[in-house]
C-alpha atoms as a PDB file:
ATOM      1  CA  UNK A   1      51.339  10.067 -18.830  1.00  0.00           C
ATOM      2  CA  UNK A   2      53.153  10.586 -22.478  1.00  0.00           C
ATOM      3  CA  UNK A   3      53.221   7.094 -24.101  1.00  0.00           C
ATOM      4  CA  UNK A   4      55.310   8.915 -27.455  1.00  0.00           C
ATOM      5  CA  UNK A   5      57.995  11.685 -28.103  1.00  0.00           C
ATOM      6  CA  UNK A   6      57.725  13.563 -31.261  1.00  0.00           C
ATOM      7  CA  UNK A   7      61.235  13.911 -33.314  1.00  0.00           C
ATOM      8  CA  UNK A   8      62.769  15.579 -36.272  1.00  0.00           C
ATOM      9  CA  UNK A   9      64.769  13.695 -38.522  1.00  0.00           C
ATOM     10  CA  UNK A  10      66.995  13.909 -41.727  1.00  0.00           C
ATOM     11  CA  UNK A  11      69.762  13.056 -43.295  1.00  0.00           C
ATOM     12  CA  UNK A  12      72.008  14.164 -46.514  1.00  0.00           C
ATOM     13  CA  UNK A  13      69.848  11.599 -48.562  1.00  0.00           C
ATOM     14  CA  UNK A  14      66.145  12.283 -46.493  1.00  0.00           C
ATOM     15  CA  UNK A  15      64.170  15.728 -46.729  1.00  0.00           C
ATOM     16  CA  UNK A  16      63.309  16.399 -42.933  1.00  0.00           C
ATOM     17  CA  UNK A  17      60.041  13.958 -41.275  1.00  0.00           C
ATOM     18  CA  UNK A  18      58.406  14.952 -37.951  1.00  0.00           C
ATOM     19  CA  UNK A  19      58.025  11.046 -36.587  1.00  0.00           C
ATOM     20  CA  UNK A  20      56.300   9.722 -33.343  1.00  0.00           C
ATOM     21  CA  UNK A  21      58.329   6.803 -31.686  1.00  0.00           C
ATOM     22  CA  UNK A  22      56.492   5.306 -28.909  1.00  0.00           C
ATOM     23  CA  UNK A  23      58.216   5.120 -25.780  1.00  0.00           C
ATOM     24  CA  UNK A  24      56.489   1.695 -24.666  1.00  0.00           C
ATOM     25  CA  UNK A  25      58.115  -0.009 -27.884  1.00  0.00           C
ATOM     26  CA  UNK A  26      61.341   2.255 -29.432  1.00  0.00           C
ATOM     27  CA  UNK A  27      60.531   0.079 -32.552  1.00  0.00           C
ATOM     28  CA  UNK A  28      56.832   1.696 -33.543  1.00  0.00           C
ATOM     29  CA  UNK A  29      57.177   4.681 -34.946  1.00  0.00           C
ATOM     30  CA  UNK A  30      54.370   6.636 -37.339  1.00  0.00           C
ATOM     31  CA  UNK A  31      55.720   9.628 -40.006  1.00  0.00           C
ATOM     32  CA  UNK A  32      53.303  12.456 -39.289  1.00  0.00           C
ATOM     33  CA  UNK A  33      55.313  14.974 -41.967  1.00  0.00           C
ATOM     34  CA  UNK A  34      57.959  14.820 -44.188  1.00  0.00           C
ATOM     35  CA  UNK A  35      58.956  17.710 -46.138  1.00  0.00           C
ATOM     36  CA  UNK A  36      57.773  17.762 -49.879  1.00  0.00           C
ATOM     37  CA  UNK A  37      61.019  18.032 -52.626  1.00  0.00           C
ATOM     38  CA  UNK A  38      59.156  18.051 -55.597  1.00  0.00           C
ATOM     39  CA  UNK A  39      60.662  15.838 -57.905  1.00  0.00           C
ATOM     40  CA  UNK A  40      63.023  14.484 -55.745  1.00  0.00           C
ATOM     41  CA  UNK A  41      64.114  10.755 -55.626  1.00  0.00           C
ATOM     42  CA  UNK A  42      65.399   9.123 -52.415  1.00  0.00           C
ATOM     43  CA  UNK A  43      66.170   5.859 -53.988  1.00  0.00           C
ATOM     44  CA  UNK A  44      68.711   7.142 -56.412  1.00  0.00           C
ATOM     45  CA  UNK A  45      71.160   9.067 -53.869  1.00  0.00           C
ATOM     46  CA  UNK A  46      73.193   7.699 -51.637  1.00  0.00           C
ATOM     47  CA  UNK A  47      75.715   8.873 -48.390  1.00  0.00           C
ATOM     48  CA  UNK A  48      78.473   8.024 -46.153  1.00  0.00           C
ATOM     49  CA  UNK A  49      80.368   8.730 -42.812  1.00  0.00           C
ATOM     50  CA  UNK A  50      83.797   8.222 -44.240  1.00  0.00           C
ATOM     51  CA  UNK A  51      87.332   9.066 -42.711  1.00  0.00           C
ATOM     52  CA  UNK A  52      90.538  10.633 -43.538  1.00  0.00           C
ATOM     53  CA  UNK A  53      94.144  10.392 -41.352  1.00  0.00           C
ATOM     54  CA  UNK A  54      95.381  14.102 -40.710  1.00  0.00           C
ATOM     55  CA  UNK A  55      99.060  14.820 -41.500  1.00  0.00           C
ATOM     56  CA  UNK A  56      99.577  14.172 -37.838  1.00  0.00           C
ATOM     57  CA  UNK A  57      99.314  10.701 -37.974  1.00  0.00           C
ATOM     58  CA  UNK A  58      96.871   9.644 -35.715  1.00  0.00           C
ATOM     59  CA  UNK A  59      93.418  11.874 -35.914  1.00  0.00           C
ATOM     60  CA  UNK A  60      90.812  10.779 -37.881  1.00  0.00           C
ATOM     61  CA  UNK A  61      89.312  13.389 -39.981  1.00  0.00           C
ATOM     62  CA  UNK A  62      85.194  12.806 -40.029  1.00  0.00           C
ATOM     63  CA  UNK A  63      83.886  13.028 -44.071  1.00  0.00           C
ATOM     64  CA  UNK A  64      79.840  13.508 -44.799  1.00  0.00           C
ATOM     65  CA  UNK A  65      79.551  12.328 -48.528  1.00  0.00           C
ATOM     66  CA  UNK A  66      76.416  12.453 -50.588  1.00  0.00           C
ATOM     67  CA  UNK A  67      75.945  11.761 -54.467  1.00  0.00           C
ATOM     68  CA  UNK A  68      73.571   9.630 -57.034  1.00  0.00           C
ATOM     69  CA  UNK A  69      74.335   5.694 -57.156  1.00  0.00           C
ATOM     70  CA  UNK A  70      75.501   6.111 -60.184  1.00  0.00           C
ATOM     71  CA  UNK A  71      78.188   9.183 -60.346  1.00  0.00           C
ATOM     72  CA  UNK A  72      80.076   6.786 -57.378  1.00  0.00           C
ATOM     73  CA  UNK A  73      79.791   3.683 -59.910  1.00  0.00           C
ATOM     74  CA  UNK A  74      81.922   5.849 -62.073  1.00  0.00           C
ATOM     75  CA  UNK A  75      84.330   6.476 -59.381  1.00  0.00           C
ATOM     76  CA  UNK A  76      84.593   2.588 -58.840  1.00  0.00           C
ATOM     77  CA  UNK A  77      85.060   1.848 -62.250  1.00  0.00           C
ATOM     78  CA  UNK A  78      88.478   3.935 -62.275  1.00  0.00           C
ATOM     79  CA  UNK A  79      86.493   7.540 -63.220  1.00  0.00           C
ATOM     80  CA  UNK A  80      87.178  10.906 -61.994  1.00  0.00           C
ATOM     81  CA  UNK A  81      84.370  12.936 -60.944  1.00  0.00           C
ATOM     82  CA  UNK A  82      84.064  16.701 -60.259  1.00  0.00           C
ATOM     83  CA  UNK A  83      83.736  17.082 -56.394  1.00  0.00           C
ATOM     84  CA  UNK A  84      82.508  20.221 -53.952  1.00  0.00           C
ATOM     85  CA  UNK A  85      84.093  19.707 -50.878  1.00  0.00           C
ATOM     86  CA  UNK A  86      82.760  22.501 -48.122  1.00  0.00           C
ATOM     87  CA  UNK A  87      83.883  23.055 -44.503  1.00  0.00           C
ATOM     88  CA  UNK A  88      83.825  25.435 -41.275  1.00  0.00           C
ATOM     89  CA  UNK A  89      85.746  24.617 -38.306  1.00  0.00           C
ATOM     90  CA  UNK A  90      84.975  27.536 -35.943  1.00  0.00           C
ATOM     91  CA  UNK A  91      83.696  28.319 -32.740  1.00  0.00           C
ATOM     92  CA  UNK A  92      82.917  24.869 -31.694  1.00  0.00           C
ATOM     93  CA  UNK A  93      80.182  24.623 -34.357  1.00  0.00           C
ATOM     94  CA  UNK A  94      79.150  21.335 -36.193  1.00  0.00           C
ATOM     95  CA  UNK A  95      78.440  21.160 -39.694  1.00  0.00           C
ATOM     96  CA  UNK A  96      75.387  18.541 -39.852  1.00  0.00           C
ATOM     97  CA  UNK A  97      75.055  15.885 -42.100  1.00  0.00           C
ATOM     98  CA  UNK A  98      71.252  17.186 -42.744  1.00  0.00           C
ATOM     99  CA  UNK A  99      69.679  17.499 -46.247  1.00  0.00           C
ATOM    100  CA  UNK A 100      70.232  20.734 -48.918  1.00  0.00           C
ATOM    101  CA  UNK A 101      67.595  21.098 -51.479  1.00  0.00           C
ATOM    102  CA  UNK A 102      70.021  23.146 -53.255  1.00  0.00           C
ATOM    103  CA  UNK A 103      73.068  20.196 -53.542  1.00  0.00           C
ATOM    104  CA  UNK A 104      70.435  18.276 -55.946  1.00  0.00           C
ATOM    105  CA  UNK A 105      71.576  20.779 -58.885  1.00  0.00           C
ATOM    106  CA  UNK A 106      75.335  19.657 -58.354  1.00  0.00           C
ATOM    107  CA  UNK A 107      74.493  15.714 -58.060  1.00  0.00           C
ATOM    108  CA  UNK A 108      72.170  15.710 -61.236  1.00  0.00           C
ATOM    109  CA  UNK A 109      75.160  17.040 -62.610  1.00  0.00           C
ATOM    110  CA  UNK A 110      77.264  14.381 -61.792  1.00  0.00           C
ATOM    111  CA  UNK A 111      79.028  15.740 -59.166  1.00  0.00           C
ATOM    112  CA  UNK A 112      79.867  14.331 -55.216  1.00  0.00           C
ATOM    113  CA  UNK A 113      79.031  16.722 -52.438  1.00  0.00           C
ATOM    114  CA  UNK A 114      81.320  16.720 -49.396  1.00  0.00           C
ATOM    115  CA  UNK A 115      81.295  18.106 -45.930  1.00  0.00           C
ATOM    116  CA  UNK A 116      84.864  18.032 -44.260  1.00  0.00           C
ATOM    117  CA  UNK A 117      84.379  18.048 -40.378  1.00  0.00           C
ATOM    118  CA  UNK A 118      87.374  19.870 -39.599  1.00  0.00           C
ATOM    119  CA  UNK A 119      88.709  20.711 -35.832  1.00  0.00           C
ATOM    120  CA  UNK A 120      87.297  23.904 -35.013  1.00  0.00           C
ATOM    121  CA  UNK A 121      84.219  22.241 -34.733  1.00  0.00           C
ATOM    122  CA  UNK A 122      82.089  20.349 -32.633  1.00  0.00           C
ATOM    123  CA  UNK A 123      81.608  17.207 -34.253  1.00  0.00           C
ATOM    124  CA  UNK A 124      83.831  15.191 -32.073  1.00  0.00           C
ATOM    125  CA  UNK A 125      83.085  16.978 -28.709  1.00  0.00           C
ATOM    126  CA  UNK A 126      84.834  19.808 -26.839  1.00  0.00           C
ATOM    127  CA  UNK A 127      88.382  18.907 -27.604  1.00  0.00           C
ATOM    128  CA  UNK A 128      87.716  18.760 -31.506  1.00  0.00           C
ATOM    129  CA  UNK A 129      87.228  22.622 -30.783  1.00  0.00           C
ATOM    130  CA  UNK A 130      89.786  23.685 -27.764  1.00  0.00           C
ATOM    131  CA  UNK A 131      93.701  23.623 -26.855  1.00  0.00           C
ATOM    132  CA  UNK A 132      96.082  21.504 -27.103  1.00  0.00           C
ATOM    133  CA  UNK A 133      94.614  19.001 -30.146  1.00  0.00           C
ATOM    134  CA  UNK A 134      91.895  21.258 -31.561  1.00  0.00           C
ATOM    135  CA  UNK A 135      91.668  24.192 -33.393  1.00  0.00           C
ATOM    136  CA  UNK A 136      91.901  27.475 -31.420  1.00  0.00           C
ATOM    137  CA  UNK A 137      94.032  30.034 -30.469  1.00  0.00           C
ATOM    138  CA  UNK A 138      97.289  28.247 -31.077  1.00  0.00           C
ATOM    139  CA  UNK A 139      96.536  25.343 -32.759  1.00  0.00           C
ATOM    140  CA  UNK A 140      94.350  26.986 -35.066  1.00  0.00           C
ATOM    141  CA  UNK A 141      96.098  25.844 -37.787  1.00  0.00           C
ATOM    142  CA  UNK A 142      95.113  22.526 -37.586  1.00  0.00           C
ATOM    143  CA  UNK A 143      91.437  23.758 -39.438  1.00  0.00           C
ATOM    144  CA  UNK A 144      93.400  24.188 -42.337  1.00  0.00           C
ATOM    145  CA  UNK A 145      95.562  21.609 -42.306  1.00  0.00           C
ATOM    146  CA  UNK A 146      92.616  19.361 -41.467  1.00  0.00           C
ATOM    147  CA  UNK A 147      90.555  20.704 -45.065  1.00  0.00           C
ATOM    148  CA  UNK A 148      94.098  20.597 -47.852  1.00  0.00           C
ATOM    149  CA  UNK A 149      94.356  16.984 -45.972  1.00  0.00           C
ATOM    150  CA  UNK A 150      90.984  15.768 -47.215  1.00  0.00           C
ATOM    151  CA  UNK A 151      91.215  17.706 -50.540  1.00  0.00           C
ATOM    152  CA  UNK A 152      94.556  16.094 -51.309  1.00  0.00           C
ATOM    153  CA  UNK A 153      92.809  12.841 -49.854  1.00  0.00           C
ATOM    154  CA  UNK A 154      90.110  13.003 -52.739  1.00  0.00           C
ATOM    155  CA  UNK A 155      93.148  13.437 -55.123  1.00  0.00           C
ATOM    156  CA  UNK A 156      95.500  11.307 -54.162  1.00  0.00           C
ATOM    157  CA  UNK A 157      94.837   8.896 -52.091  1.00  0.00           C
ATOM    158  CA  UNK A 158      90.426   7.797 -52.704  1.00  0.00           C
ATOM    159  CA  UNK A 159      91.496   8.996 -56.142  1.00  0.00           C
ATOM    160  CA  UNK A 160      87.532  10.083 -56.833  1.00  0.00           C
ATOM    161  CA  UNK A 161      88.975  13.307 -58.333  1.00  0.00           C
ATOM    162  CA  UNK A 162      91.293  15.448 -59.937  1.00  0.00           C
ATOM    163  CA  UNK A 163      92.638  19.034 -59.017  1.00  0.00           C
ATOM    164  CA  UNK A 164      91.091  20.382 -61.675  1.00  0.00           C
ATOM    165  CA  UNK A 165      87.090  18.975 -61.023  1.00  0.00           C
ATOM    166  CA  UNK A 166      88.058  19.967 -57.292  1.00  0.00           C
ATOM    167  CA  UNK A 167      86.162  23.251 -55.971  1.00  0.00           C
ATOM    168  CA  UNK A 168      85.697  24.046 -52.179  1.00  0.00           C
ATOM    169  CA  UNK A 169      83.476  26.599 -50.487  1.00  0.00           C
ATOM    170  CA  UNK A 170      83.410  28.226 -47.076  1.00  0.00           C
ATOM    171  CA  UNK A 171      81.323  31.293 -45.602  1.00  0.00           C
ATOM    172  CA  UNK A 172      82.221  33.638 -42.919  1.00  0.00           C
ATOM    173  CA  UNK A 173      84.786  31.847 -40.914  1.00  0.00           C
ATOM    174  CA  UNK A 174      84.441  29.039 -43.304  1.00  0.00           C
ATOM    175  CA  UNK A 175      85.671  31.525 -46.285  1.00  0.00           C
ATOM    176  CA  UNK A 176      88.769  32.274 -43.517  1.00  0.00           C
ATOM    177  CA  UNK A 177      89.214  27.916 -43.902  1.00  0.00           C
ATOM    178  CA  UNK A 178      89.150  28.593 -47.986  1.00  0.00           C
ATOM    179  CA  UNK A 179      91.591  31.454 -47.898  1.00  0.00           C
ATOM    180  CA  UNK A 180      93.857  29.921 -45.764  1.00  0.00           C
ATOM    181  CA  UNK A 181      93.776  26.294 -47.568  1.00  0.00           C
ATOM    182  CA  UNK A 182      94.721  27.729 -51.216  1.00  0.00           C
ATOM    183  CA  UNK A 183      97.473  29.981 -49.663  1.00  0.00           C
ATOM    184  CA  UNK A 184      98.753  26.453 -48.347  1.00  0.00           C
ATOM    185  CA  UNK A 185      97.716  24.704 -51.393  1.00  0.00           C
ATOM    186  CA  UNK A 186      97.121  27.008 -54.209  1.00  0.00           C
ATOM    187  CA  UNK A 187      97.339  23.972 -57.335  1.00  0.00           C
ATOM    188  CA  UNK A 188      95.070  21.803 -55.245  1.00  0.00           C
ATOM    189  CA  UNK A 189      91.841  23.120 -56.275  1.00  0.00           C
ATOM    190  CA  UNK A 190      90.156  24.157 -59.152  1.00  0.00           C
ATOM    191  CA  UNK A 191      87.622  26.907 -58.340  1.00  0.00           C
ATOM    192  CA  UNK A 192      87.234  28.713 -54.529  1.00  0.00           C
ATOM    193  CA  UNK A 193      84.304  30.321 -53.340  1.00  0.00           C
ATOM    194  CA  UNK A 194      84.739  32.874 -50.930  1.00  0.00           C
ATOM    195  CA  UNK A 195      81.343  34.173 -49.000  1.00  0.00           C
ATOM    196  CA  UNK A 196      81.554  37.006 -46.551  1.00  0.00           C
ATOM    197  CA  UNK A 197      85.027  35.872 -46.051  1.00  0.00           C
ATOM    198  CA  UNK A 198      87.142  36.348 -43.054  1.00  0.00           C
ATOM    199  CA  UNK A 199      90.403  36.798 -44.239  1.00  0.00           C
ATOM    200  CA  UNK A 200      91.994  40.214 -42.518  1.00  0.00           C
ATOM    201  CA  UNK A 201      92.319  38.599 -39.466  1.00  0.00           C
ATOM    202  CA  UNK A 202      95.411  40.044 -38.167  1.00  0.00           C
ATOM    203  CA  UNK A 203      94.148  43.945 -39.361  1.00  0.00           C
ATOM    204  CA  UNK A 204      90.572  43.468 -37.901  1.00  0.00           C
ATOM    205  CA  UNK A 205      91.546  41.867 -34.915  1.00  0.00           C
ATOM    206  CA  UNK A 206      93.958  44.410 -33.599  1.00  0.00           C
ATOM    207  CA  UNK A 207      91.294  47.328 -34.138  1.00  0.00           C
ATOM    208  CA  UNK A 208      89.334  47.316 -31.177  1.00  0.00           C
ATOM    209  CA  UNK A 209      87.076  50.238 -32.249  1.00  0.00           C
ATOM    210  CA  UNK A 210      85.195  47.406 -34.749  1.00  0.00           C
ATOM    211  CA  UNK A 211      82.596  46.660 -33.026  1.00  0.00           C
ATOM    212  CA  UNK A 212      82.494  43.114 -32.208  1.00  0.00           C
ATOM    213  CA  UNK A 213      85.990  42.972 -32.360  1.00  0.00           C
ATOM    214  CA  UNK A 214      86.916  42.427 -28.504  1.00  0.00           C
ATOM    215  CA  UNK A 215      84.274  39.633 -28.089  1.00  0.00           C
ATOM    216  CA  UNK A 216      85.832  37.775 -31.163  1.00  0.00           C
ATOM    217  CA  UNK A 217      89.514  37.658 -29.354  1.00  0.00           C
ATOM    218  CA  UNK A 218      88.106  34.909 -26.826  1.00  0.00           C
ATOM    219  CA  UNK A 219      87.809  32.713 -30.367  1.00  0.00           C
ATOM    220  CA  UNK A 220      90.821  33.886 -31.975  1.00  0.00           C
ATOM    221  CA  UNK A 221      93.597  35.543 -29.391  1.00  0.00           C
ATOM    222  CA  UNK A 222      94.200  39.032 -29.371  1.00  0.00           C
ATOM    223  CA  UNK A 223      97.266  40.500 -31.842  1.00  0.00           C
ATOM    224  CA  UNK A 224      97.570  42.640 -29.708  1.00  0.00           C
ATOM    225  CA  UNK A 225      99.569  40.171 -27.645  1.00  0.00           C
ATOM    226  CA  UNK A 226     103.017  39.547 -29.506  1.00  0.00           C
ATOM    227  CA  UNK A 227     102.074  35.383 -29.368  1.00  0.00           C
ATOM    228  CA  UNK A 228      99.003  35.592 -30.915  1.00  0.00           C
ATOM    229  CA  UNK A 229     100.239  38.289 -33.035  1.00  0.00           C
ATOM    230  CA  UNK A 230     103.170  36.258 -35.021  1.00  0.00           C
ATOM    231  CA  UNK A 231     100.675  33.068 -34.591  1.00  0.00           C
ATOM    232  CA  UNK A 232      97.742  35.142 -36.975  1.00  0.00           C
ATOM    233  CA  UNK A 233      99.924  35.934 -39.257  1.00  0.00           C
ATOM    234  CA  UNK A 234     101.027  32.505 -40.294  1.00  0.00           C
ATOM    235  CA  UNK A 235      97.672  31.920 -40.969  1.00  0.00           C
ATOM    236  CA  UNK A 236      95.598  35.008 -42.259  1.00  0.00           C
ATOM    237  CA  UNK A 237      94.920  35.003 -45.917  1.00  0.00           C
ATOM    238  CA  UNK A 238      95.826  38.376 -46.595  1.00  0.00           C
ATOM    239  CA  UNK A 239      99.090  38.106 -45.272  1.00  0.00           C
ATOM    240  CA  UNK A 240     100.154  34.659 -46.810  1.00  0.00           C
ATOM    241  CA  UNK A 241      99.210  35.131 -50.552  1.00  0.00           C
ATOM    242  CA  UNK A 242     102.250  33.387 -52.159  1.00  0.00           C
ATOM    243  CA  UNK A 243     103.431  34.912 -55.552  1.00  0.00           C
ATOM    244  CA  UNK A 244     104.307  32.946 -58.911  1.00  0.00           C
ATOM    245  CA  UNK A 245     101.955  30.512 -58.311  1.00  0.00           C
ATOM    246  CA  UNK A 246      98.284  29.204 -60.039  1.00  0.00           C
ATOM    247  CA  UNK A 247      94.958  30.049 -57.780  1.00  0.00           C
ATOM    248  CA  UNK A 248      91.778  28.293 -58.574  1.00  0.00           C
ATOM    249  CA  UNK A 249      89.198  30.324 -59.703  1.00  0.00           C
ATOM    250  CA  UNK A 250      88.062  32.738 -57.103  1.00  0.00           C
ATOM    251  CA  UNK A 251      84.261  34.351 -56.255  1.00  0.00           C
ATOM    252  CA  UNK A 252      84.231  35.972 -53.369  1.00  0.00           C
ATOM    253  CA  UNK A 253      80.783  37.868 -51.764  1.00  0.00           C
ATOM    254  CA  UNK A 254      80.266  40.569 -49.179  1.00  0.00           C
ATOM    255  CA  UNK A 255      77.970  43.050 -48.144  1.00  0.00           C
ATOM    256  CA  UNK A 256      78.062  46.797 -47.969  1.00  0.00           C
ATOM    257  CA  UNK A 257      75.856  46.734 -44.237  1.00  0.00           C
ATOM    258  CA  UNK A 258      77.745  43.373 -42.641  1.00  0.00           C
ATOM    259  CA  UNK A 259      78.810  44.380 -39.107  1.00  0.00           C
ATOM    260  CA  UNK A 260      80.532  41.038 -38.459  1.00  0.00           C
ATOM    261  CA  UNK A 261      82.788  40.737 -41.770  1.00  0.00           C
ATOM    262  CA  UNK A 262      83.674  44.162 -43.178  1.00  0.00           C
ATOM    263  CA  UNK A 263      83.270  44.527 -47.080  1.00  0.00           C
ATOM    264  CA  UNK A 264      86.732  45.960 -47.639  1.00  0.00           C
ATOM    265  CA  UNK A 265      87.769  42.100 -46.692  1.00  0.00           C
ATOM    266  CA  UNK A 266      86.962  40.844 -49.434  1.00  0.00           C
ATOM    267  CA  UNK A 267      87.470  43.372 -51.232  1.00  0.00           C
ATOM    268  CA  UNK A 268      91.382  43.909 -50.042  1.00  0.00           C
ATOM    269  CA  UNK A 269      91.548  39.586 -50.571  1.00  0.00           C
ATOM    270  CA  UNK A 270      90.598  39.941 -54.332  1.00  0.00           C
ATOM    271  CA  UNK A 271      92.870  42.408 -55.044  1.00  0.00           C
ATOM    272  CA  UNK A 272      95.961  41.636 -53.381  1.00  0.00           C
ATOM    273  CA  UNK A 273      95.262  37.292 -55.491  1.00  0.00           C
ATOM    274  CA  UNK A 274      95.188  39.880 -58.462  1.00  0.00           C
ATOM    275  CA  UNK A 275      98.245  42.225 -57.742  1.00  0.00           C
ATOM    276  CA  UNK A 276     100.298  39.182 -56.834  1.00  0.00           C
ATOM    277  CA  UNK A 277     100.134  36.926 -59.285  1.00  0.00           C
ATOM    278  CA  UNK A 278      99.194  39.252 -62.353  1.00  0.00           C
ATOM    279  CA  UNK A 279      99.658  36.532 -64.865  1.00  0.00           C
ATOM    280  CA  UNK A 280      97.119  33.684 -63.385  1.00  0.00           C
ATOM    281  CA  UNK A 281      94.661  32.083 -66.040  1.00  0.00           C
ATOM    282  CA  UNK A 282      92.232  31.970 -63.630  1.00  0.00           C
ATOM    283  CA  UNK A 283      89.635  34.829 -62.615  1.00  0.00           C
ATOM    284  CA  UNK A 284      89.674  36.447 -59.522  1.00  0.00           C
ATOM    285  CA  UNK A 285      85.832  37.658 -59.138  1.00  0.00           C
ATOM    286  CA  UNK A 286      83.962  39.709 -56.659  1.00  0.00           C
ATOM    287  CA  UNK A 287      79.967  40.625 -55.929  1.00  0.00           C
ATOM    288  CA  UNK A 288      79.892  43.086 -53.351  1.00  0.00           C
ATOM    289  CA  UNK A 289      75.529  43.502 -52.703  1.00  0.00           C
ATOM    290  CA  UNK A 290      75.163  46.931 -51.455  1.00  0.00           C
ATOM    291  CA  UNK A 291      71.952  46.634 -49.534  1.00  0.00           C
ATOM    292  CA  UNK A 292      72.551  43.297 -47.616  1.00  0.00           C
ATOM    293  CA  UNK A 293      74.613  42.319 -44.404  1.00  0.00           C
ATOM    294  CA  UNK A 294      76.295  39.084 -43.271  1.00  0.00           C
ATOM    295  CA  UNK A 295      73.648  37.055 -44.096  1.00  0.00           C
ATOM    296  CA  UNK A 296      72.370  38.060 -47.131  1.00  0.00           C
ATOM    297  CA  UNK A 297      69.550  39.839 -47.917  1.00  0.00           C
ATOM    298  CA  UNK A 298      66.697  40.413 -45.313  1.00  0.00           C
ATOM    299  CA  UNK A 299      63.867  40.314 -48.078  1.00  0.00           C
ATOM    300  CA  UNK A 300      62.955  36.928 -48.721  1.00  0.00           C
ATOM    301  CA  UNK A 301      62.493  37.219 -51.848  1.00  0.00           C
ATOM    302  CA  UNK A 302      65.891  38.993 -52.910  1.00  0.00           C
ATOM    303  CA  UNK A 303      67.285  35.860 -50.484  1.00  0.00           C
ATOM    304  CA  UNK A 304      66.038  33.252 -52.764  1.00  0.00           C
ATOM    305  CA  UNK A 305      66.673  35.171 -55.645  1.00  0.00           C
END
């Protein structure tokens, strides 16, 4: 008869524990493991579930927060911090609240990590993902709107930051989310980073000879169909980069082998931010690795590296 389950648990502020809670009495539980963080400090960090209203009125946007105690004393005291606000919102995927070794560099720093659970998703059950309310096919739109809502949020209305100590990052379909939001909001952010971005959708979409091209319409419609067609390209980054205006600082990534995001997309994304606005400030940078695919480098070493 089992008299305990075994669990994994973590959050933004707690490295991952393996932890026996027996099922006779929910309230004993025993810590077999916890992942070692060298250096790391629990008692000095902090996080939050917070919310922000969407522009529609009535949905409530799910924020993951994280930061040291006292960066958000700061922020009470009337202080601007700098802020790194990531998202996703695709394929009915959920961004977890879990804990990043690699956000510590940021927070020593001073800065507030935050995860914007977008529609797309799947933090908020099916319907945060599908038709009429979420964010597919049609409605698509509503990922983006969703992300500028909680940047401008962090601005204007929490006033934690400013545009200029805002940056945002998205990979994949998440770097569709960034290159859609500064196209909507190009003055909103500070610096954008781009990885293995999706951002021809309209081009890559109609080409059926890419290979997984056809399975990807069930996600985002097929061009090929004159609704879905106008639809994409109110949305895809290439397609909407608006001229005379100020774009955060760019870095887009891609790889030479990636079969799911093709390197010329970011590659065509960089260049047409540079050939329409010739006179921005800000740099417009790309790192194209020529021996790696969609998700990085297969050598472990070259990964960390």
């Amino acid at each position: 008869m089992c008299v305990a389950i075994g669990v994994a648990y973590d959050s933004m502020v707690t490295p991952t524990q393996s932890i026996e809670i027996s099922l006779s009495d929910d309230t004993q539980r025993t810590v077999l493991k916890s992942k070692n963080v060298p250096g790391y400090q629990k008692e000095i960090y902090r996080c939050d579930r917070l919310h922000v209203l969407s522009r529609d009125g009535t949905t409530q946007i799910p924020v993951s927060v994280v930061y040291k105690s006292d960066t958000m004393e700061k922020v009470k005291n009337g202080e601007r911090v700098p802020i790194h606000l990531y998202g996703y919102g695709s394929y009915g995927a959920s961004i977890e609240a879990d804990f990043r070794a690699t956000r510590l560099p940021l927070l020593e720093r001073g800065m507030i990590y935050v995860i914007a659970h977008i529609r797309g998703g799947g933090e908020m059950g099916r319907q945060w993902y599908e038709e009429p309310n979420g964010a597919k096919y049609l409605c698509k739109k509503n990922t983006f709107y969703d992300f500028v809502d909680v940047a401008k949020a962090l601005v204007d209305e929490w006033k934690w930051t400013s545009s200029d100590m805002l940056s945002c990052e998205g990979r994949s379909a998440g770097g569709l989310l960034i290159g859609a939001s500064i196209n909507m909001a190009p003055e909103l952010f500070r610096v954008a980073i781009l990885g293995v971005p999706f951002v021809d959708v309209v081009v890559t979409m109609t080409d059926s000879t890419i290979p997984l091209t056809s399975g990807e319409w069930v996600e985002w419609g097929n061009p090929n169909e004159e609704k879905f067609f106008h639809y994409m390209m109110e949305y895809s980054p290439m397609n909407n980069v608006q001229k005379g205006r100020t774009y955060p600082s760019c870095w887009l990534t891609g790889g030479l082998n990636d079969p799911r995001v093709a390197y010329w997309e970011p590659a065509k994304f960089a260049a047409t931010l540079r050939h329409e606005n010739p006179d921005n400030p800000n740099p417009i940078c790309m790192k194209m690795d020529l021996s790696a695919g969609h998700f990085s480098a297969s050598d472990r070493y070259k990964y960390y590296k």
